[in-house]
Protein backbone atom coordinates (compact mmCIF):
# COMPACT_ATOMS: atom_id res chain seq x y z
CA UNK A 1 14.83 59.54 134.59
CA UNK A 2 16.24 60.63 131.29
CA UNK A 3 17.87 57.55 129.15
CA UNK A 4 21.16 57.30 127.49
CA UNK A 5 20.54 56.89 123.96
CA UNK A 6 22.65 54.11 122.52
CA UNK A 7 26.09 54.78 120.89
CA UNK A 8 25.10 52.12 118.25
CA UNK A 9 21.60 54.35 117.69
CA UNK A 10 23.45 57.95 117.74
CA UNK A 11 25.78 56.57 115.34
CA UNK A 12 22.88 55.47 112.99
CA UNK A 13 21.02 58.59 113.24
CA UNK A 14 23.99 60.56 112.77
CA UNK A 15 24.33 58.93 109.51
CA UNK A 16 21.09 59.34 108.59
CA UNK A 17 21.16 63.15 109.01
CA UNK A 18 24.44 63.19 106.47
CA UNK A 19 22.53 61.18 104.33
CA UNK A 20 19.37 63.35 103.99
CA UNK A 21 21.42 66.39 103.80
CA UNK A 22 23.07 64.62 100.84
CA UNK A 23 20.12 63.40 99.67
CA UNK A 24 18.32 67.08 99.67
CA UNK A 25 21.67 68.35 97.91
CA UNK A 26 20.93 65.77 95.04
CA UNK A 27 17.53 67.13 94.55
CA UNK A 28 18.29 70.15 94.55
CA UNK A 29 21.31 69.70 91.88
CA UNK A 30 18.27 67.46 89.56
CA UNK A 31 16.38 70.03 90.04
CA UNK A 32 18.90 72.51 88.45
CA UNK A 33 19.67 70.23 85.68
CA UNK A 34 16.20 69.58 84.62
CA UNK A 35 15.71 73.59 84.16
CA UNK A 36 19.08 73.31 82.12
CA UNK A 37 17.38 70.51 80.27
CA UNK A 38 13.79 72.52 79.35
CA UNK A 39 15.90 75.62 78.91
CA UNK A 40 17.95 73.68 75.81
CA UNK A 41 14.81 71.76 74.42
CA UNK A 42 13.27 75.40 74.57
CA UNK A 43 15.96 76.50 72.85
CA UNK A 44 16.11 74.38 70.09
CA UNK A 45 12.62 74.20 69.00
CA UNK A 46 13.20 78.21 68.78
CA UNK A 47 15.89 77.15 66.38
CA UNK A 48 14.28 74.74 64.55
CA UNK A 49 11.64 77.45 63.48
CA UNK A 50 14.93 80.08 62.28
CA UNK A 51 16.03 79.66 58.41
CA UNK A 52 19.28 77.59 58.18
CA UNK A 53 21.36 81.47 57.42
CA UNK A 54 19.66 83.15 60.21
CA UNK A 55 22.60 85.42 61.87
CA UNK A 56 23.06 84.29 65.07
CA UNK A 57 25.82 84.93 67.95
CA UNK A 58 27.16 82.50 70.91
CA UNK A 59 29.03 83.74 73.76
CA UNK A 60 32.79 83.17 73.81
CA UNK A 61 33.90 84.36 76.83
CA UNK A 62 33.17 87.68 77.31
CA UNK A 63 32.77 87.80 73.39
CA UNK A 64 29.66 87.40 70.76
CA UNK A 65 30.66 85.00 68.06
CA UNK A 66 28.74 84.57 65.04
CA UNK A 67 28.02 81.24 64.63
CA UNK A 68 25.74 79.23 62.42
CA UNK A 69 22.57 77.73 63.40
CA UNK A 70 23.36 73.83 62.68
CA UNK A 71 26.60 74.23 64.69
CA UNK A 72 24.34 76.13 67.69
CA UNK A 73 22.15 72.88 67.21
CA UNK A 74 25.01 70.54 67.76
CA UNK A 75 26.17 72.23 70.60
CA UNK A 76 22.98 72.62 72.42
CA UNK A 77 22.39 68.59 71.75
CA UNK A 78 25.88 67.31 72.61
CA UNK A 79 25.21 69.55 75.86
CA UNK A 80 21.95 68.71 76.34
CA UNK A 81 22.90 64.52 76.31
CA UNK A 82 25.24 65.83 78.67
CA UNK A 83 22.64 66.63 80.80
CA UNK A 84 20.47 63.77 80.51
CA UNK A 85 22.86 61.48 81.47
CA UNK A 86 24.26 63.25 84.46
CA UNK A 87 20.39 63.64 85.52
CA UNK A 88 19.39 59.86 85.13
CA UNK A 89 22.99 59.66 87.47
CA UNK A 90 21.35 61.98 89.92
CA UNK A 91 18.15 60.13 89.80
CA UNK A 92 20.05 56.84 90.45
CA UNK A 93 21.94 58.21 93.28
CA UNK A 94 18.58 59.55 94.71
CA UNK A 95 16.67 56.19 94.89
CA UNK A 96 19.79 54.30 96.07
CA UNK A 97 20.30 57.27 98.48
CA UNK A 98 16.13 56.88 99.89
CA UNK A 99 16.25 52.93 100.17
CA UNK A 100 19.43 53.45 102.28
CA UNK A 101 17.30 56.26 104.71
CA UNK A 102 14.71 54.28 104.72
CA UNK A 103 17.17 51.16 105.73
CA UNK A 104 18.42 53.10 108.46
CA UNK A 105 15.19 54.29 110.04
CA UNK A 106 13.82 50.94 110.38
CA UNK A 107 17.19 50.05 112.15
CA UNK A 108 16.88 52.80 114.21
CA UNK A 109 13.18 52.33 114.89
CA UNK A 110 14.25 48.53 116.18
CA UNK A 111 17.11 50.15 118.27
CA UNK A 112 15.19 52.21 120.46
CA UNK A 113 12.08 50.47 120.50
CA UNK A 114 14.06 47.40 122.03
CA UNK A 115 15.71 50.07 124.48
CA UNK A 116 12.36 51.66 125.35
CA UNK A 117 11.01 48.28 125.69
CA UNK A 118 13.97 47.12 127.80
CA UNK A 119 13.33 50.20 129.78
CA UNK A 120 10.00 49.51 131.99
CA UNK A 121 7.66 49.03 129.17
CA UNK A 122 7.66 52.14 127.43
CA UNK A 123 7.83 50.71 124.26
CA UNK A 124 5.73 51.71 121.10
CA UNK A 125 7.78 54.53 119.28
């Protein structure tokens, strides 16, 4: 005989799917943000090495711009804090995001363990 699965349990594990998906959409978005990151520190330690009147050109648009090295610096580092702050976010998000899955399969575990053990002894997930 097949057994109706609690609404209280679907619920839960509904949940829990939306929150993995969300949670695999936040590592996915970290992991594009720490390329980003390595990209910019790349980029800067190839400045670092360039005399300070090196010619150098930014995109504007669909423009080159010559621009000066030090001001290419302080744009890579104001974006690259940028960055590092919306990444520790992300990382914060992620851990509170786990404990919560983890939370929830534990309650789920309990929910249909006490079914199945309510059920003729089936018990033992």
């Amino acid at each position: 005989m097949v057994e109706k699965v609690p609404s209280e349990a679907e619920a839960k594990y509904n949940k829990y799917v939306q929150l993995r998906e969300t949670l695999n959409a936040l590592a996915q978005e970290r992991i594009t943000v720490e390329g980003s990151l390595a990209e910019i520190e790349s980029l800067l330690e190839k400045l670092k090495e360039l005399p300070g009147d090196a010619d150098l050109y930014k995109m504007e648009g669909y423009i080159l711009v010559k621009a000066t090295r030090d001001s290419i610096m302080e744009e890579l580092n104001k974006r690259k804090e940028d960055l590092e702050i919306r990444l520790k976010a992300l990382k914060s998000q992620e851990d509170s995001l786990k404990r919560e899955l983890e939370r929830l399969a534990e309650e789920l575990k309990r929910l249909l363990a006490r079914q199945q053990g309510g059920a003729g002894g089936l018990g033992g997930l």
